[in-house]
PDB file of N, CA and C in Angstrom:
ATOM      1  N   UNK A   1     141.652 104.260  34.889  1.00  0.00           N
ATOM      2  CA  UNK A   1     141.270 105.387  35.709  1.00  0.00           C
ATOM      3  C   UNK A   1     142.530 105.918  36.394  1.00  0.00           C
ATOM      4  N   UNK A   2     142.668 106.953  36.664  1.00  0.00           N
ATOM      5  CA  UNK A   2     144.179 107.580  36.580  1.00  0.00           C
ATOM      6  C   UNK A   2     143.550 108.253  38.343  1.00  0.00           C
ATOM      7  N   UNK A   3     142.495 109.172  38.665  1.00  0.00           N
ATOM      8  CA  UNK A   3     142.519 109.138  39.828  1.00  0.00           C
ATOM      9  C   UNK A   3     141.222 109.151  40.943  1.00  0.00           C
ATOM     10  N   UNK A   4     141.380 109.365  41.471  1.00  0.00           N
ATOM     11  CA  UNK A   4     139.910 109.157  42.380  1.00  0.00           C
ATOM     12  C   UNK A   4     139.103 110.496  43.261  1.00  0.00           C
ATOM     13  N   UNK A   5     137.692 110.339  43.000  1.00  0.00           N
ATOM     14  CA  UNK A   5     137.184 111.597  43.395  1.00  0.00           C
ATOM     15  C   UNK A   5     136.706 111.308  45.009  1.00  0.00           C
ATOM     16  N   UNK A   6     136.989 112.411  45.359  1.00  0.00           N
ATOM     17  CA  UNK A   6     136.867 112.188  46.927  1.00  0.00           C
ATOM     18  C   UNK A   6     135.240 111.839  47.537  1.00  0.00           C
ATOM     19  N   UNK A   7     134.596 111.379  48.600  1.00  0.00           N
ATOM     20  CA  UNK A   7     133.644 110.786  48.493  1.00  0.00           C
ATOM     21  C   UNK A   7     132.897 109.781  47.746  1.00  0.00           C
ATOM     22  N   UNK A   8     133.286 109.395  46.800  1.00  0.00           N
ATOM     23  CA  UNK A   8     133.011 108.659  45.328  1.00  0.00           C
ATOM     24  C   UNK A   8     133.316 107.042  45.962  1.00  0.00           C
ATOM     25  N   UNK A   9     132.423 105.959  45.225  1.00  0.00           N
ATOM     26  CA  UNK A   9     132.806 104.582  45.932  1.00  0.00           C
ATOM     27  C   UNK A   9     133.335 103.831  44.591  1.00  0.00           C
ATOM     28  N   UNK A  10     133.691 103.268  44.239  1.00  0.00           N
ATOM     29  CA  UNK A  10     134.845 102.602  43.739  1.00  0.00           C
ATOM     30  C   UNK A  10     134.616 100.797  44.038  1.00  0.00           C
ATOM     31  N   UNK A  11     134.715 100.383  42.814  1.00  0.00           N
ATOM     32  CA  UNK A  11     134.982  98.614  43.068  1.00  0.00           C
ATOM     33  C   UNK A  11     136.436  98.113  42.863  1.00  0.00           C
ATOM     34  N   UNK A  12     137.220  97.080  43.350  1.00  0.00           N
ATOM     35  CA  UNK A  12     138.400  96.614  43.155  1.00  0.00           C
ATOM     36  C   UNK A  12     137.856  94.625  43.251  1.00  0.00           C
ATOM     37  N   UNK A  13     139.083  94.304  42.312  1.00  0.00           N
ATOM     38  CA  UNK A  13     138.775  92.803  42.711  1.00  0.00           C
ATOM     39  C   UNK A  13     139.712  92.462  43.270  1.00  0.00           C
ATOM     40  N   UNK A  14     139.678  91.885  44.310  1.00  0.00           N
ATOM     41  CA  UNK A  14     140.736  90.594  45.422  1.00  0.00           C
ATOM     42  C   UNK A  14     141.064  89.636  45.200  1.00  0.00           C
ATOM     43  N   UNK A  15     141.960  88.830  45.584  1.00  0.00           N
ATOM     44  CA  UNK A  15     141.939  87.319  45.288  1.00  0.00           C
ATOM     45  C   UNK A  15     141.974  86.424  47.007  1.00  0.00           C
ATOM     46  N   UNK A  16     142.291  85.752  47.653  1.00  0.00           N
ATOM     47  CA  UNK A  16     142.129  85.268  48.988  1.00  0.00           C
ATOM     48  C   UNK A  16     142.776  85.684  49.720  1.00  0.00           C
ATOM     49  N   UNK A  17     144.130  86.379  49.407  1.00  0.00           N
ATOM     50  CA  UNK A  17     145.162  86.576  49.986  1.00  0.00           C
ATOM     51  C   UNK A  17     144.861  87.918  50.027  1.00  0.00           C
ATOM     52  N   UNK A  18     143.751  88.583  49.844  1.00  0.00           N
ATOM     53  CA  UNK A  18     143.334  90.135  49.823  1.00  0.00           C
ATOM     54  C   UNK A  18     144.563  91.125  48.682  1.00  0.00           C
ATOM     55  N   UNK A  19     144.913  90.314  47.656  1.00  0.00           N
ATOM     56  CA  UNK A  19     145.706  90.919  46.636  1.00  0.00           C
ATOM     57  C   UNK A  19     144.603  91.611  46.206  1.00  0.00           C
ATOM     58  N   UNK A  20     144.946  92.717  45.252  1.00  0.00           N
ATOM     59  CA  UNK A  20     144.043  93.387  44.716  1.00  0.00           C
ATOM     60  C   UNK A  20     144.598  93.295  43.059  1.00  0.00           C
ATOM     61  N   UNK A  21     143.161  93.147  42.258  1.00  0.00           N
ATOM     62  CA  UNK A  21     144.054  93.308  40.398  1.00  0.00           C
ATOM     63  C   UNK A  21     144.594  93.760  40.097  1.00  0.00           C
ATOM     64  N   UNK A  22     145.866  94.091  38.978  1.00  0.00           N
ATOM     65  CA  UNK A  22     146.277  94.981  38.364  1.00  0.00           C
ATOM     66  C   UNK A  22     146.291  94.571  36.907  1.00  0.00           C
ATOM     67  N   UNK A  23     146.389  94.806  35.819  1.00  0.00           N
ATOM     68  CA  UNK A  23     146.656  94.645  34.410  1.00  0.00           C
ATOM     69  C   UNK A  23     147.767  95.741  34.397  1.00  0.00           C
ATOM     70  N   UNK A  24     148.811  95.128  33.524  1.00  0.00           N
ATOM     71  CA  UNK A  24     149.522  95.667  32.989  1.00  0.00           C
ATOM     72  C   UNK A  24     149.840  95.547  31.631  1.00  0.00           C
ATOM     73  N   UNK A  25     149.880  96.635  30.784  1.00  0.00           N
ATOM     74  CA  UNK A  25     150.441  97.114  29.218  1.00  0.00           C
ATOM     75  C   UNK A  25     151.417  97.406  29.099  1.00  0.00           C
ATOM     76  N   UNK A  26     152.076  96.468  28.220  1.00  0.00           N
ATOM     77  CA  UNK A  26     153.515  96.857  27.797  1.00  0.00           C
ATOM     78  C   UNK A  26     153.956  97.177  26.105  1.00  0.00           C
ATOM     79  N   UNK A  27     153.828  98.019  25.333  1.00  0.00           N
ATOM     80  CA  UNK A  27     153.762  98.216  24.372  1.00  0.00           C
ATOM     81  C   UNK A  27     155.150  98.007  23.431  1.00  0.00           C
ATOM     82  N   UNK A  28     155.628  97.405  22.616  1.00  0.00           N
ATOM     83  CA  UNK A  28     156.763  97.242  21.938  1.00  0.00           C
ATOM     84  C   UNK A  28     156.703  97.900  20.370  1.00  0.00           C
ATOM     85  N   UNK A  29     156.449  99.570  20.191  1.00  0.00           N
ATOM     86  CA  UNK A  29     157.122  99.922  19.148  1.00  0.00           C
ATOM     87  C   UNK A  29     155.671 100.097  18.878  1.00  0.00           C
ATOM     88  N   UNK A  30     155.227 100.511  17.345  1.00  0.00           N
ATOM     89  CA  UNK A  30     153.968 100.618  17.101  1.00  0.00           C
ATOM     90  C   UNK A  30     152.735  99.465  16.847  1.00  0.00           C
ATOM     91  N   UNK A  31     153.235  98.454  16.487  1.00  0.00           N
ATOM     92  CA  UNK A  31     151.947  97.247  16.463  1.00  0.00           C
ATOM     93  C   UNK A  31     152.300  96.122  17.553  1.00  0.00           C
ATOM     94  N   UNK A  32     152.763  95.904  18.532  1.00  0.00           N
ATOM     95  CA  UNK A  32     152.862  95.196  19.319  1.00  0.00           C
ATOM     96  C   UNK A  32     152.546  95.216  20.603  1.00  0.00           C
ATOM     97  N   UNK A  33     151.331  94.520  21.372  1.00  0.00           N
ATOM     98  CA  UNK A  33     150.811  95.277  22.464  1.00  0.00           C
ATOM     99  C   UNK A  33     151.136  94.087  23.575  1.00  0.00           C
ATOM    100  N   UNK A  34     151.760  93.803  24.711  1.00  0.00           N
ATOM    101  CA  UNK A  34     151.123  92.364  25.573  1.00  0.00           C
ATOM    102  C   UNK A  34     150.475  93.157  26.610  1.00  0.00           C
ATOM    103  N   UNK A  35     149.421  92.373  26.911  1.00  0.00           N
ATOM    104  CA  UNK A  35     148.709  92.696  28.899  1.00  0.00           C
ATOM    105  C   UNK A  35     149.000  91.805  29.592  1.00  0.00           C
ATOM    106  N   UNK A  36     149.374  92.249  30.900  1.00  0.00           N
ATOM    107  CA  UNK A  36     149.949  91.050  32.045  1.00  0.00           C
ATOM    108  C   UNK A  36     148.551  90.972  32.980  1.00  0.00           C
ATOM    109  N   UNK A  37     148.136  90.140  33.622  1.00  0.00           N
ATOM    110  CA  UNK A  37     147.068  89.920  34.811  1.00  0.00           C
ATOM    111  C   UNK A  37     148.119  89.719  36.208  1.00  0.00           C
ATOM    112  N   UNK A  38     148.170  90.616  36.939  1.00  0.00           N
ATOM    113  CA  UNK A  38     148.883  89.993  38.356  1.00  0.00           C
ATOM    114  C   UNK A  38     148.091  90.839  39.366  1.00  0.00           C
ATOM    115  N   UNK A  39     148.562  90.705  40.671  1.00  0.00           N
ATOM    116  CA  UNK A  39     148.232  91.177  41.653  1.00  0.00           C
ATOM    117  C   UNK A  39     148.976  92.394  42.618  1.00  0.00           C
ATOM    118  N   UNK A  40     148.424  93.155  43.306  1.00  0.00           N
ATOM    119  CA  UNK A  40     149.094  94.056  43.906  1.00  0.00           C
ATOM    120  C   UNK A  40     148.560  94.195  45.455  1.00  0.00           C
ATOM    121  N   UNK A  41     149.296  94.700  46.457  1.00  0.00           N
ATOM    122  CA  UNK A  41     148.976  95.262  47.733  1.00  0.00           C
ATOM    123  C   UNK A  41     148.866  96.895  47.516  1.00  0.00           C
ATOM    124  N   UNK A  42     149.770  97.877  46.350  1.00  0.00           N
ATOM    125  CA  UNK A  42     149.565  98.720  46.682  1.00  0.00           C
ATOM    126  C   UNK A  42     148.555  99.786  46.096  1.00  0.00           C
ATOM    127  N   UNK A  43     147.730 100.256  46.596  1.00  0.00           N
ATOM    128  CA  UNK A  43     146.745 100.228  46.657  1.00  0.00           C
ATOM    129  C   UNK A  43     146.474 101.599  45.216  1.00  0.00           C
ATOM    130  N   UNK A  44     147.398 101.924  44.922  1.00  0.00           N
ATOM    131  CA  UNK A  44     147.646 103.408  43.916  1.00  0.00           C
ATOM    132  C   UNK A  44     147.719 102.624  42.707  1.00  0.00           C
ATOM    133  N   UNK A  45     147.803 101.256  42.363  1.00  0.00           N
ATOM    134  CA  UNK A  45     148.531 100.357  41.359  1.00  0.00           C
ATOM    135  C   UNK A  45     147.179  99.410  41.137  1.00  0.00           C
ATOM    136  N   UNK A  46     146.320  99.418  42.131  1.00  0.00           N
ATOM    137  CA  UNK A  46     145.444  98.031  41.592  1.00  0.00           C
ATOM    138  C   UNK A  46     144.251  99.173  40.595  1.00  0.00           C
ATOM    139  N   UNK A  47     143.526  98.283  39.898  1.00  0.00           N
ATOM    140  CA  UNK A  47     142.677  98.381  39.018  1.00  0.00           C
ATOM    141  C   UNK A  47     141.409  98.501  39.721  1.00  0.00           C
ATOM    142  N   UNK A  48     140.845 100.348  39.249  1.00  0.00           N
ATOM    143  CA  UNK A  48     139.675 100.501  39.881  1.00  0.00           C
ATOM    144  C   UNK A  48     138.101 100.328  39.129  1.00  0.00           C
ATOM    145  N   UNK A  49     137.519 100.232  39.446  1.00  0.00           N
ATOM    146  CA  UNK A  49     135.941 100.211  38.543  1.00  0.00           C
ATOM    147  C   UNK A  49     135.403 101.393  39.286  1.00  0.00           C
ATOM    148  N   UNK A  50     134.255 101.841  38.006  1.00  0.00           N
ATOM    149  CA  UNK A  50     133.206 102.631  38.301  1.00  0.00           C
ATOM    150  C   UNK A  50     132.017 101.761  38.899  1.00  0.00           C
ATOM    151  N   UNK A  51     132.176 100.631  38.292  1.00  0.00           N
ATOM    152  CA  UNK A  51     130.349  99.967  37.822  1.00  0.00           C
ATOM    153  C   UNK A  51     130.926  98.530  39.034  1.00  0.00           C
ATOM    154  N   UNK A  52     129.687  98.389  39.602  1.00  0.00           N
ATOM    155  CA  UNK A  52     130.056  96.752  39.709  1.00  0.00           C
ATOM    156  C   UNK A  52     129.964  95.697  38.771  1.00  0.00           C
ATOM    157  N   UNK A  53     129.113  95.773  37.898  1.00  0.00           N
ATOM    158  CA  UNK A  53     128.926  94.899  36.748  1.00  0.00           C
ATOM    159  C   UNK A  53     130.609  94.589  36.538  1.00  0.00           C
ATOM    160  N   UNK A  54     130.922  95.546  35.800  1.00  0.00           N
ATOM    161  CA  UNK A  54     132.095  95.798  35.280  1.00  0.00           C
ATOM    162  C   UNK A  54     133.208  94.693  36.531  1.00  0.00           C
ATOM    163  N   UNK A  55     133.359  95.571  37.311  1.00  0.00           N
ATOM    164  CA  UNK A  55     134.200  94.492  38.526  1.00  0.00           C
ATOM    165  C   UNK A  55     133.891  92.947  38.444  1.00  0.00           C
ATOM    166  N   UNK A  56     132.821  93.024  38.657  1.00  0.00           N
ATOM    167  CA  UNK A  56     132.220  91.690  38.717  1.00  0.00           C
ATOM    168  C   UNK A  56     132.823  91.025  37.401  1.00  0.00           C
ATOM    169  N   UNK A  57     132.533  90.707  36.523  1.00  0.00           N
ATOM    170  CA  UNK A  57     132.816  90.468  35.335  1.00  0.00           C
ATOM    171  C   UNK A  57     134.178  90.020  35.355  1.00  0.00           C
ATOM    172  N   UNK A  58     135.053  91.104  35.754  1.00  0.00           N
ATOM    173  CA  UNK A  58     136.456  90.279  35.835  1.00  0.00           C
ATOM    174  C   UNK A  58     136.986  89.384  36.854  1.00  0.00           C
ATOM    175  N   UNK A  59     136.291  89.440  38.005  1.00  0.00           N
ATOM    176  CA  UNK A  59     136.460  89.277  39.481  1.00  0.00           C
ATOM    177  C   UNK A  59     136.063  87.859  39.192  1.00  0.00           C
ATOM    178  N   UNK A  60     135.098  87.260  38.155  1.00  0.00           N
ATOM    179  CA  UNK A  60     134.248  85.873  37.921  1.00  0.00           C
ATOM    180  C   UNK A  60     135.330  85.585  36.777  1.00  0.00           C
ATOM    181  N   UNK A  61     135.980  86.070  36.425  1.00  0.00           N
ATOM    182  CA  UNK A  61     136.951  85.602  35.649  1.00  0.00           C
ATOM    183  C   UNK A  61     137.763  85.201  35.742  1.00  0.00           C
ATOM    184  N   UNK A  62     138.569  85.757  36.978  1.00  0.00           N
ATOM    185  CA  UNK A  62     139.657  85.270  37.369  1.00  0.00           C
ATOM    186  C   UNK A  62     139.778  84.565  38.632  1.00  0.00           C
ATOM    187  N   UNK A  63     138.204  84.376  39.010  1.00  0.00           N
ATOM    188  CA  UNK A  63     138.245  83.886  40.492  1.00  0.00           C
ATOM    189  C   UNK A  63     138.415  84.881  41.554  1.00  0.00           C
ATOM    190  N   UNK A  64     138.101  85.847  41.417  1.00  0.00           N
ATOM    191  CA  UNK A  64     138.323  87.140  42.691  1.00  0.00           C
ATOM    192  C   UNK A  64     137.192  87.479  43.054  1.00  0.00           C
ATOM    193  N   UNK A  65     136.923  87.988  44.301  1.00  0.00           N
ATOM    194  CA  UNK A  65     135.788  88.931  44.468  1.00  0.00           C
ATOM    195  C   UNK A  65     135.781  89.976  44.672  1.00  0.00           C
ATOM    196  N   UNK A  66     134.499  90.730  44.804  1.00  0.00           N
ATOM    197  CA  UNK A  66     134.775  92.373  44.427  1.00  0.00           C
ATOM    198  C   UNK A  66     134.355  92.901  45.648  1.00  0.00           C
ATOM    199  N   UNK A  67     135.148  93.859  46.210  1.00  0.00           N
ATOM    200  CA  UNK A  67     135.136  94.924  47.335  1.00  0.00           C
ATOM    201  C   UNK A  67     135.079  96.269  46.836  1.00  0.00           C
ATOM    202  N   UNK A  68     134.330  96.571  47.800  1.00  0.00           N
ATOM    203  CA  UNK A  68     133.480  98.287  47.430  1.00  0.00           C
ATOM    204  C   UNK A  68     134.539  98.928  48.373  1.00  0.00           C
ATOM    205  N   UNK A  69     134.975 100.358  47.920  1.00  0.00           N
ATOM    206  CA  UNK A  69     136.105 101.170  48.283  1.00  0.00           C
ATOM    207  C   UNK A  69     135.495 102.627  48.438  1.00  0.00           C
ATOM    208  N   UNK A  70     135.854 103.348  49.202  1.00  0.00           N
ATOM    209  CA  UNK A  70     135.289 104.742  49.309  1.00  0.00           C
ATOM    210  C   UNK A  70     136.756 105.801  49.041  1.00  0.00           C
ATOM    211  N   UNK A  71     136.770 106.426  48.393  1.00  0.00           N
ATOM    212  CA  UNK A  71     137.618 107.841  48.347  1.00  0.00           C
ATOM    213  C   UNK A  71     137.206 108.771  49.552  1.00  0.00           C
ATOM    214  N   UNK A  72     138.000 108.682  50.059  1.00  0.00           N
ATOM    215  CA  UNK A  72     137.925 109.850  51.436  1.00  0.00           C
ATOM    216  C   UNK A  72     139.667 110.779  52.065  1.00  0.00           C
ATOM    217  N   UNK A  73     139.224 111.627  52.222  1.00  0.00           N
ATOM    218  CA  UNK A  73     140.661 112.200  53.345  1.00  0.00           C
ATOM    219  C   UNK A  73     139.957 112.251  54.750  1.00  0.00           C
ATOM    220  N   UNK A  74     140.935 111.884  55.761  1.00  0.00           N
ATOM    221  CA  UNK A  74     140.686 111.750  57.091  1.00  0.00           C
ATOM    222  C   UNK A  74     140.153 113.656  57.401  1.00  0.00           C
ATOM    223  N   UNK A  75     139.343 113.629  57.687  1.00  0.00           N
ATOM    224  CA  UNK A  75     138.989 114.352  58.335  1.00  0.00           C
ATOM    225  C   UNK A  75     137.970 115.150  57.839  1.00  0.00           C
ATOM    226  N   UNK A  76     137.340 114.533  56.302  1.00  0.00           N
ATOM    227  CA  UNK A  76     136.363 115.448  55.568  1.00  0.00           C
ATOM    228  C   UNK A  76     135.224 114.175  55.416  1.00  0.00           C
ATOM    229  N   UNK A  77     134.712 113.759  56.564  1.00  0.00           N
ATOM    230  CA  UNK A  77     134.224 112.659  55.839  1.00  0.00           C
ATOM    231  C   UNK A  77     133.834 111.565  56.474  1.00  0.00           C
ATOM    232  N   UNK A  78     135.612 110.848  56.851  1.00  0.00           N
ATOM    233  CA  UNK A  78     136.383 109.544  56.976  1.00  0.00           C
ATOM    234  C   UNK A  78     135.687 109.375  58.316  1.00  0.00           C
ATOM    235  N   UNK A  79     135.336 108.519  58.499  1.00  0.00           N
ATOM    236  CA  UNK A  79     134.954 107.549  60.420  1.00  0.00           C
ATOM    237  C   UNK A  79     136.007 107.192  61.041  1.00  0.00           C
TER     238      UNK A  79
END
């Protein structure tokens, strides 16, 4: 998911340390693909879901749990 619609809620998975997922793809040339699993703080970089299923699913995979996220700008919205 590349970006986020405003009002819209959003799942992310955590780990204890309140890291948030990221996967990363690194592609080498045309048939060679690796994915990395690590963690991030910043928040433009972690891995978002539509679905909770979906979150969930990886979040039980890797031992994380899943936090619900809202898209907002301060002042259209935001509390």
């Amino acid at each position: 998911m590349n970006y986020m619609e405003i009002g819209k809620y959003y799942y992310i998975a955590v780990n204890n340390e309140n890291r948030m997922f990221m996967e990363e793809v690194m592609i080498y040339g045309d048939n060679h693909m690796e994915r990395s699993v690590t963690t991030t703080l910043d928040t433009e970089r972690a891995e978002l879901f539509d679905s909770y299923k979906h979150a969930k699913e990886l979040a039980d995979t890797y031992g994380f749990k899943v936090k619900k996220i809202r898209a907002d700008i301060l002042g259209l919205g935001s509390r």
